[in-house]
C-alpha atoms as a PDB file:
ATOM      1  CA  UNK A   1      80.031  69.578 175.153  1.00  0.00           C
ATOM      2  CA  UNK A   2      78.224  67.867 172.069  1.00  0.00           C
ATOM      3  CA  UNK A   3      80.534  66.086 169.623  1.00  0.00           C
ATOM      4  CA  UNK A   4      80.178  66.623 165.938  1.00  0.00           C
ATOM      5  CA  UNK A   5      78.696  63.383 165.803  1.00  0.00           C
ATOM      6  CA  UNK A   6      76.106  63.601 167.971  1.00  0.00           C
ATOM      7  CA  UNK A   7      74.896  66.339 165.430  1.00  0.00           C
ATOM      8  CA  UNK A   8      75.296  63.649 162.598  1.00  0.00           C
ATOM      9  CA  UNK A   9      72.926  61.406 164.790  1.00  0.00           C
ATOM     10  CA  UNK A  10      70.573  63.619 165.484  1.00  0.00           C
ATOM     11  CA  UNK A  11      70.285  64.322 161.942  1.00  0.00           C
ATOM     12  CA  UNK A  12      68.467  61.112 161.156  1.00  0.00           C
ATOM     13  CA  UNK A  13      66.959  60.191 163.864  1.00  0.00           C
ATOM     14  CA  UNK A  14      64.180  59.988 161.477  1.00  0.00           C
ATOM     15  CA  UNK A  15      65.714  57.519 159.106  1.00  0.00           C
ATOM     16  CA  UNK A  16      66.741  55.294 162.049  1.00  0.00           C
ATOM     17  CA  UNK A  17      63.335  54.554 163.344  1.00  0.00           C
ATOM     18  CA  UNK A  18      62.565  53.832 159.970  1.00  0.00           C
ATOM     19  CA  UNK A  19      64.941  51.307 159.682  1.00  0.00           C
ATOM     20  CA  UNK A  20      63.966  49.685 162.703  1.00  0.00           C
ATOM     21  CA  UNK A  21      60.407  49.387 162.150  1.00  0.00           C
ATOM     22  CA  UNK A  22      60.665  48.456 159.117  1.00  0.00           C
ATOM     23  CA  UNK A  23      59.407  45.253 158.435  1.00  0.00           C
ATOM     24  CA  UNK A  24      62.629  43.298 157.719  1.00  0.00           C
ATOM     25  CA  UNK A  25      64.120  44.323 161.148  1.00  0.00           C
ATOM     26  CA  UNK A  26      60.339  43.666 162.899  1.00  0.00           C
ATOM     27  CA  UNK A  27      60.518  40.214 161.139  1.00  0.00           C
ATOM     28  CA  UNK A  28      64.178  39.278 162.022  1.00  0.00           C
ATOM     29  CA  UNK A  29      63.923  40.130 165.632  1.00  0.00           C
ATOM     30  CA  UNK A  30      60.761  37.762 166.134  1.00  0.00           C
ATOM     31  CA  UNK A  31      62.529  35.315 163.898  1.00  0.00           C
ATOM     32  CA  UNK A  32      59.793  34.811 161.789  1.00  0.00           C
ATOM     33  CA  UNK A  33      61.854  36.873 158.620  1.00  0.00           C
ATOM     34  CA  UNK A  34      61.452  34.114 155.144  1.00  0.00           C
ATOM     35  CA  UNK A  35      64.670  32.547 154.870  1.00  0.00           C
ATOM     36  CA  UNK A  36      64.081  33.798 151.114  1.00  0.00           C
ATOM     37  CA  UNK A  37      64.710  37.329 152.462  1.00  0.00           C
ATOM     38  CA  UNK A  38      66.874  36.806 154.338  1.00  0.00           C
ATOM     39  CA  UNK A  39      69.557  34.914 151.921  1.00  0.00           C
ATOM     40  CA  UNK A  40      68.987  37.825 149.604  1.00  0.00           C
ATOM     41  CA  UNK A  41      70.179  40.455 152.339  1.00  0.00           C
ATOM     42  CA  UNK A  42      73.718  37.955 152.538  1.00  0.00           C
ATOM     43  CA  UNK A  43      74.165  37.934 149.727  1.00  0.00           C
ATOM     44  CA  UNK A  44      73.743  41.394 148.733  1.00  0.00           C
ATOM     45  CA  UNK A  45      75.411  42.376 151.937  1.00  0.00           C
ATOM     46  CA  UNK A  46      78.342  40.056 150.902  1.00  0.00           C
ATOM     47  CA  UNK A  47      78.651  42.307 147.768  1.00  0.00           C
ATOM     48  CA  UNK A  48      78.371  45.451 149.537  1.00  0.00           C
ATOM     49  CA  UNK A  49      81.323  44.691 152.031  1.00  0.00           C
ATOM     50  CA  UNK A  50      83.653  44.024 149.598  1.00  0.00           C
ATOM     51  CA  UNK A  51      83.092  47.298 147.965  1.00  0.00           C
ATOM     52  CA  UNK A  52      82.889  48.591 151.629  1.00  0.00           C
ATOM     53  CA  UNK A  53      86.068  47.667 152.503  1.00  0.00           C
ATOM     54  CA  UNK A  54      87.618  48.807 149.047  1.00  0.00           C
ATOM     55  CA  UNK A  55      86.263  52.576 150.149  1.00  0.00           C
ATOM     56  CA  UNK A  56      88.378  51.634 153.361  1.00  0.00           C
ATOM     57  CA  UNK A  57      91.340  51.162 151.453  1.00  0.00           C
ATOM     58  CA  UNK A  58      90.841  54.226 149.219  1.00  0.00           C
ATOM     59  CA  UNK A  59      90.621  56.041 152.543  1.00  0.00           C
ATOM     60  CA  UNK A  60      93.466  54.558 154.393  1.00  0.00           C
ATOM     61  CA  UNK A  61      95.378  56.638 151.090  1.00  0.00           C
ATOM     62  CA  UNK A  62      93.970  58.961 151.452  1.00  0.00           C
ATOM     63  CA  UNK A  63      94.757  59.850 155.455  1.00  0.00           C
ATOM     64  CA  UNK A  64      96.718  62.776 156.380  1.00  0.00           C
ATOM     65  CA  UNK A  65      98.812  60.558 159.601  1.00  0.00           C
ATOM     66  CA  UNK A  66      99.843  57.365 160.366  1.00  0.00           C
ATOM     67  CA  UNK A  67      97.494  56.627 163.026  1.00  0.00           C
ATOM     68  CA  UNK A  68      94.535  57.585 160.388  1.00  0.00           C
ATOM     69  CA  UNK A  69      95.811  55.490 157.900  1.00  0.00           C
ATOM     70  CA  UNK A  70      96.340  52.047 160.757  1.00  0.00           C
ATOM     71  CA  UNK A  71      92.768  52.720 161.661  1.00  0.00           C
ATOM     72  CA  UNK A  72      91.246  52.657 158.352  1.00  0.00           C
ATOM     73  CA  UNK A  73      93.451  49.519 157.272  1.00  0.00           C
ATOM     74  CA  UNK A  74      92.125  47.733 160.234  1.00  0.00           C
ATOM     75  CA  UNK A  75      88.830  48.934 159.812  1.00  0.00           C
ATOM     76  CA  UNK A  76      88.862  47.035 156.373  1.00  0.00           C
ATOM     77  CA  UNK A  77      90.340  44.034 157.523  1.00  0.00           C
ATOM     78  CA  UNK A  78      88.072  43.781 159.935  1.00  0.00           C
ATOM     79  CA  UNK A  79      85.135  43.990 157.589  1.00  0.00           C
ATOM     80  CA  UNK A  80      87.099  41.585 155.336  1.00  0.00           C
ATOM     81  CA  UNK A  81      87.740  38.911 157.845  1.00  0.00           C
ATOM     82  CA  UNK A  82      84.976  39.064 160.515  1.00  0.00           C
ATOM     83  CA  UNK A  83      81.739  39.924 159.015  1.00  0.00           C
ATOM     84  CA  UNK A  84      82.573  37.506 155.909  1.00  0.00           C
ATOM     85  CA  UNK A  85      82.642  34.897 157.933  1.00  0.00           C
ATOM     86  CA  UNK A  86      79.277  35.736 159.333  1.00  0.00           C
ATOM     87  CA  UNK A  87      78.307  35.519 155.281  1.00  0.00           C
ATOM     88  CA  UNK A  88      80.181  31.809 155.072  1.00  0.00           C
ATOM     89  CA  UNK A  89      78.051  30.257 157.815  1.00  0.00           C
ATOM     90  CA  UNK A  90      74.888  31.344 156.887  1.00  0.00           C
ATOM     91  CA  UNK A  91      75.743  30.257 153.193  1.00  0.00           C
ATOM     92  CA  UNK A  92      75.948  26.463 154.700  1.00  0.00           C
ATOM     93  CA  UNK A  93      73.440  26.966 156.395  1.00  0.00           C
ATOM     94  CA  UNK A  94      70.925  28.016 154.198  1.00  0.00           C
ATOM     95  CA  UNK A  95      72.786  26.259 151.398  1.00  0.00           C
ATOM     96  CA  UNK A  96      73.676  28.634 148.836  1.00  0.00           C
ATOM     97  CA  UNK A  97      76.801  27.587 147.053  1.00  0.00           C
ATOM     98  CA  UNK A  98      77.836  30.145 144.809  1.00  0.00           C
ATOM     99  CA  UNK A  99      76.658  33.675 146.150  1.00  0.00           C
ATOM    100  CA  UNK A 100      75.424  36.483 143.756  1.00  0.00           C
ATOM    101  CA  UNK A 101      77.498  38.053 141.857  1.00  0.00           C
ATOM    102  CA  UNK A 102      74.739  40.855 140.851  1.00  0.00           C
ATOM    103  CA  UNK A 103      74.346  43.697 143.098  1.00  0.00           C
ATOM    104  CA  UNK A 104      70.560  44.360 143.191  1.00  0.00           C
ATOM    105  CA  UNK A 105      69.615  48.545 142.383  1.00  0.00           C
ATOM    106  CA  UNK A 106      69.859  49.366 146.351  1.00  0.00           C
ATOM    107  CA  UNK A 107      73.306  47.787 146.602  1.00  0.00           C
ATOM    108  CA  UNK A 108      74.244  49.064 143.488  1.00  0.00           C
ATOM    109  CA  UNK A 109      73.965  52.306 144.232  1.00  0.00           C
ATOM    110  CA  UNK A 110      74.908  52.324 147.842  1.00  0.00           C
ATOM    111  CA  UNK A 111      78.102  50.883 147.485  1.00  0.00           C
ATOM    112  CA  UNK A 112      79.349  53.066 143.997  1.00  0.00           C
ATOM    113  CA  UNK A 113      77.883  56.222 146.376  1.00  0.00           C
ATOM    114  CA  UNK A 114      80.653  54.807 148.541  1.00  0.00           C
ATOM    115  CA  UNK A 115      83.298  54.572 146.457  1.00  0.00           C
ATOM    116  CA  UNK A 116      83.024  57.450 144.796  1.00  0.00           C
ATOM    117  CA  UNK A 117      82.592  59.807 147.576  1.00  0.00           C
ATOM    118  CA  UNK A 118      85.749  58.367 149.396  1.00  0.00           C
ATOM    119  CA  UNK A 119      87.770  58.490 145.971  1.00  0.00           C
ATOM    120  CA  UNK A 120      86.257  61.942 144.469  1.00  0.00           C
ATOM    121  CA  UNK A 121      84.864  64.001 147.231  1.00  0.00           C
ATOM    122  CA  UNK A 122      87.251  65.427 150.533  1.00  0.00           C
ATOM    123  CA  UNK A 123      88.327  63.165 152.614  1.00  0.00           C
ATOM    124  CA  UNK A 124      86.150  64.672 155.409  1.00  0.00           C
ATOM    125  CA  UNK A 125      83.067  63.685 153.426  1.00  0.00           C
ATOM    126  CA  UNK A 126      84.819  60.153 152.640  1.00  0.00           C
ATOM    127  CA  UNK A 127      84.829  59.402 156.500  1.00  0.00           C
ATOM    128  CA  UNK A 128      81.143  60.725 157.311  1.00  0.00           C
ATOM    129  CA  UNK A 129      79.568  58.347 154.462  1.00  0.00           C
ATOM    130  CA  UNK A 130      80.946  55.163 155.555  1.00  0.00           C
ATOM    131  CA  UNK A 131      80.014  56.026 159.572  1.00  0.00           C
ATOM    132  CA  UNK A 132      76.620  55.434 158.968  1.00  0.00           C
ATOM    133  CA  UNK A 133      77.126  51.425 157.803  1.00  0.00           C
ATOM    134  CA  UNK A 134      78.712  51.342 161.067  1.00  0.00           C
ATOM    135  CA  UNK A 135      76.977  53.122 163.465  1.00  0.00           C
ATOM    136  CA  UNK A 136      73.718  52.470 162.212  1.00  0.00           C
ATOM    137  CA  UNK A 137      74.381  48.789 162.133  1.00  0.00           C
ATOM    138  CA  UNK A 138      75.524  48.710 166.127  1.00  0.00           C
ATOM    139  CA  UNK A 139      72.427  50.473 167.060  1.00  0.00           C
ATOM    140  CA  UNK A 140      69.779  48.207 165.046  1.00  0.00           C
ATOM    141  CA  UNK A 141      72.214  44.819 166.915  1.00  0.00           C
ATOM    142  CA  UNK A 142      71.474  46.450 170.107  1.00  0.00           C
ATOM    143  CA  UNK A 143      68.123  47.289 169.699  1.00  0.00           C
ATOM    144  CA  UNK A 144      66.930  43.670 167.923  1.00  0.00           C
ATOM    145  CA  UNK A 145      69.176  42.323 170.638  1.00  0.00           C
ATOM    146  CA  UNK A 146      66.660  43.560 173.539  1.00  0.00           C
ATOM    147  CA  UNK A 147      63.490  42.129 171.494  1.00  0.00           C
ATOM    148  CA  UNK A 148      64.652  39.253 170.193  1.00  0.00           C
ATOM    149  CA  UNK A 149      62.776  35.723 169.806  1.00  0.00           C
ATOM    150  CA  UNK A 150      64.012  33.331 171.865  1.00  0.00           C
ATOM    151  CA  UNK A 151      65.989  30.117 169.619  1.00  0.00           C
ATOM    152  CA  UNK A 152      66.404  32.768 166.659  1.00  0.00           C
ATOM    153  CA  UNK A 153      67.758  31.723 163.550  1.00  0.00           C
ATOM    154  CA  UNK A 154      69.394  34.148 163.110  1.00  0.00           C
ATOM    155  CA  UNK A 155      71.270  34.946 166.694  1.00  0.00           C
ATOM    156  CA  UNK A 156      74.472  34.762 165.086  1.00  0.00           C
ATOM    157  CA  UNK A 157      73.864  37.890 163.081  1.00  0.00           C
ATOM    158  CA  UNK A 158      72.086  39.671 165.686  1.00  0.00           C
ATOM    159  CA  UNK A 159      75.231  39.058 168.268  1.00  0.00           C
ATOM    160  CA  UNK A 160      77.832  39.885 165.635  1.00  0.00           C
ATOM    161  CA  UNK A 161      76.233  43.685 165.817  1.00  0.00           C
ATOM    162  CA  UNK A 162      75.515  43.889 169.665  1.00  0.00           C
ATOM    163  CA  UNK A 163      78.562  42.490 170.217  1.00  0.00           C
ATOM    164  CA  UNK A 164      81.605  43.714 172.417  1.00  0.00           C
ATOM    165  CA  UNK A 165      83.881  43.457 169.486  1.00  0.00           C
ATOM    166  CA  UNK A 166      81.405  45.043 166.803  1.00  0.00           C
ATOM    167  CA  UNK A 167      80.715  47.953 169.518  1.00  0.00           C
ATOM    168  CA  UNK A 168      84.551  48.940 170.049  1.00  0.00           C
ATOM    169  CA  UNK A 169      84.717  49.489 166.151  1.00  0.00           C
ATOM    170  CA  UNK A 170      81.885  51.833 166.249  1.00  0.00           C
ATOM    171  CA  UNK A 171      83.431  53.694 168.536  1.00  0.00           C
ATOM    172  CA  UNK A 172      86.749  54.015 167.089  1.00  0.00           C
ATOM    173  CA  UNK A 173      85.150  55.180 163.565  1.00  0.00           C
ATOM    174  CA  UNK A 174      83.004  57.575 165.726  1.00  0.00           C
ATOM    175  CA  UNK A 175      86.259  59.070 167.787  1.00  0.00           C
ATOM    176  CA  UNK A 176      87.592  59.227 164.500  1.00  0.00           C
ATOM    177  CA  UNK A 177      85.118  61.212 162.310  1.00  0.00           C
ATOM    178  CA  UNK A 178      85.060  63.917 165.879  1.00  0.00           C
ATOM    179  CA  UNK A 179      88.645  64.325 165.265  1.00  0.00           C
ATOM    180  CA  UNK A 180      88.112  64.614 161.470  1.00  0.00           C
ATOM    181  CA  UNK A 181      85.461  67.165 161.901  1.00  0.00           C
ATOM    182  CA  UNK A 182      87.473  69.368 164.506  1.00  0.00           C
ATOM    183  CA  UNK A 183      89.877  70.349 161.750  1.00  0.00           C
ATOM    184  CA  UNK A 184      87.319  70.813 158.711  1.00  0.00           C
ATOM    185  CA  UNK A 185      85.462  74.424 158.332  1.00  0.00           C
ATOM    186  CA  UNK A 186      82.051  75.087 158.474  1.00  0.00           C
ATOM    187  CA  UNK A 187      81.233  74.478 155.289  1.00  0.00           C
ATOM    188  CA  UNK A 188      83.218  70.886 155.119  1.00  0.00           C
ATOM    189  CA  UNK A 189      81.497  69.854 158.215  1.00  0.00           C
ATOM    190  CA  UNK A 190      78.103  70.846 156.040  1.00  0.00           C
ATOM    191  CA  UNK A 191      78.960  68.657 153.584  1.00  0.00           C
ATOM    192  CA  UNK A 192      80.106  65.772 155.804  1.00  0.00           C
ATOM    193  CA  UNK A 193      76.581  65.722 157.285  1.00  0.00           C
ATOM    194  CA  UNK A 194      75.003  65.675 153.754  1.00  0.00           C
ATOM    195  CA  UNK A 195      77.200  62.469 153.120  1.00  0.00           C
ATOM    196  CA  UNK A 196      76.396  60.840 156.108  1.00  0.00           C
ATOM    197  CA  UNK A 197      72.344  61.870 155.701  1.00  0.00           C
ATOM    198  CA  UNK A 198      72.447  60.127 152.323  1.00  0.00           C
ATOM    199  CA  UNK A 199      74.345  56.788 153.701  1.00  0.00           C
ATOM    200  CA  UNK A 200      71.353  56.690 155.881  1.00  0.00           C
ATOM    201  CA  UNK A 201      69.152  56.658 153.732  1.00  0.00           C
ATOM    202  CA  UNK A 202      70.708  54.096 151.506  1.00  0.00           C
ATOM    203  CA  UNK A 203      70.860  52.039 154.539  1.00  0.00           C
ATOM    204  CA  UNK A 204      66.957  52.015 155.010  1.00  0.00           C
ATOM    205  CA  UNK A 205      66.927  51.029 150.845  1.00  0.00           C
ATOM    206  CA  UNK A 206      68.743  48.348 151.655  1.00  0.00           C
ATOM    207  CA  UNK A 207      66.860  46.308 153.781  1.00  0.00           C
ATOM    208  CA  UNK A 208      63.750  47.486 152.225  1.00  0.00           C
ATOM    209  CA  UNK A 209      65.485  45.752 148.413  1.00  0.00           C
ATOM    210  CA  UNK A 210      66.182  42.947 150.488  1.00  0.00           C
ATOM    211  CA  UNK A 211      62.336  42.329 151.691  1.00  0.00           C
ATOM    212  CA  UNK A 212      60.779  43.047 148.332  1.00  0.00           C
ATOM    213  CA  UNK A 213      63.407  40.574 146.366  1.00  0.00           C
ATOM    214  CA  UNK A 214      64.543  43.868 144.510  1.00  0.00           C
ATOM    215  CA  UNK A 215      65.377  43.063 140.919  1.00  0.00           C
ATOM    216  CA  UNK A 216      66.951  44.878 138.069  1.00  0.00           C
ATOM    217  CA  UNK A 217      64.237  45.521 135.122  1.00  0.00           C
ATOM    218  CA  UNK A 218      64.774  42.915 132.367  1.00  0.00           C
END
């Protein structure tokens, strides 16, 4: 029987090999991406989880049951705790004290896309547009994972998002947009895939703002 989610999938299958071809996933897998490019991405990606994890929490009051509202809270925990660190150890490493506090265009609108969806839209469209920053994310670990450089510099990220732990998350927020979906009608289940199209595509914006140095106007 196909899930609801392997619809979602299959709806951007498109978008996905976009995002792996492009040239900021090419360059970090043969470990040749400019450490330039690749501070910008933490940094904006530092931004971006904390308004991640706020759409969490917006969710996690938004669930209808208990069990929805433990999985979201540890959902955001998990982004607040675990992939921050990631952020801390790169920022010694490539020496950047004080991380941005301005959230280049992509970011910018990814993450209030985010926020506002989870706060203003149904709660069924809330869950489909924050899949995508985690499914997405598992399949581009596992993929640079395969085809990486040997002595990478930047193995740490790429086993964060192939990793064991990283994968059981996915599948949790997968199991738990199926089970979302099973109880939404037709036409919420149309919107949830809109939602989660559009994450997509913000996805592939942000790594392309992060290999052109995107900048706000002056």
């Amino acid at each position: 029987m196909t899930r609801f989610t392997d619809t979602l999938w299959a709806s951007i299958t498109d978008i996905y090999h976009a995002i792996i071809h492009h040239p900021f996933n090419e360059e970090l897998a043969r470990g040749i991406l400019p450490r330039e490019k690749f501070a910008f991405y933490m940094q904006q990606d530092a931004l971006y989880l904390a308004d991640f994890a706020r759409a969490l929490a917006i969710m996690a009051g938004r669930a209808p049951d208990e069990a929805a509202i433990i999985q979201f809270v540890r959902f955001a925990e998990g982004v607040a705790v675990v992939e921050r660190a990631l952020h801390h150890t790169y920022f010694r490493e490539f020496g950047i004290e004080t991380p941005t506090r301005q959230p280049a265009p992509a970011c910018f609108t990814y993450t209030n896309f985010l926020l506002a969806t989870a706060a203003c839209r149904s709660y069924e469209e809330g869950m489909a547009a924050l899949l995508p920053c985690f499914w997405i994310y598992r399949e581009v670990g596992h993929d640079i994972y395969r085809r990486a450089a040997p002595n990478n510099p930047y193995q740490k990220w790429i086993d964060t998002y192939a990793g064991q732990e990283f994968d059981e998350v996915v599948t949790q927020a997968i199991a738990l947009t199926d089970t979302i979906a099973e109880q939404a009608s037709a036409t919420q289940q149309q919107r949830m895939r809109d939602a989660f199209i559009y994450s997509a595509r913000l996805e592939w914006m942000f790594w392309d703002s992060a290999y052109r140095l995107e900048q706000w106007l002056p």
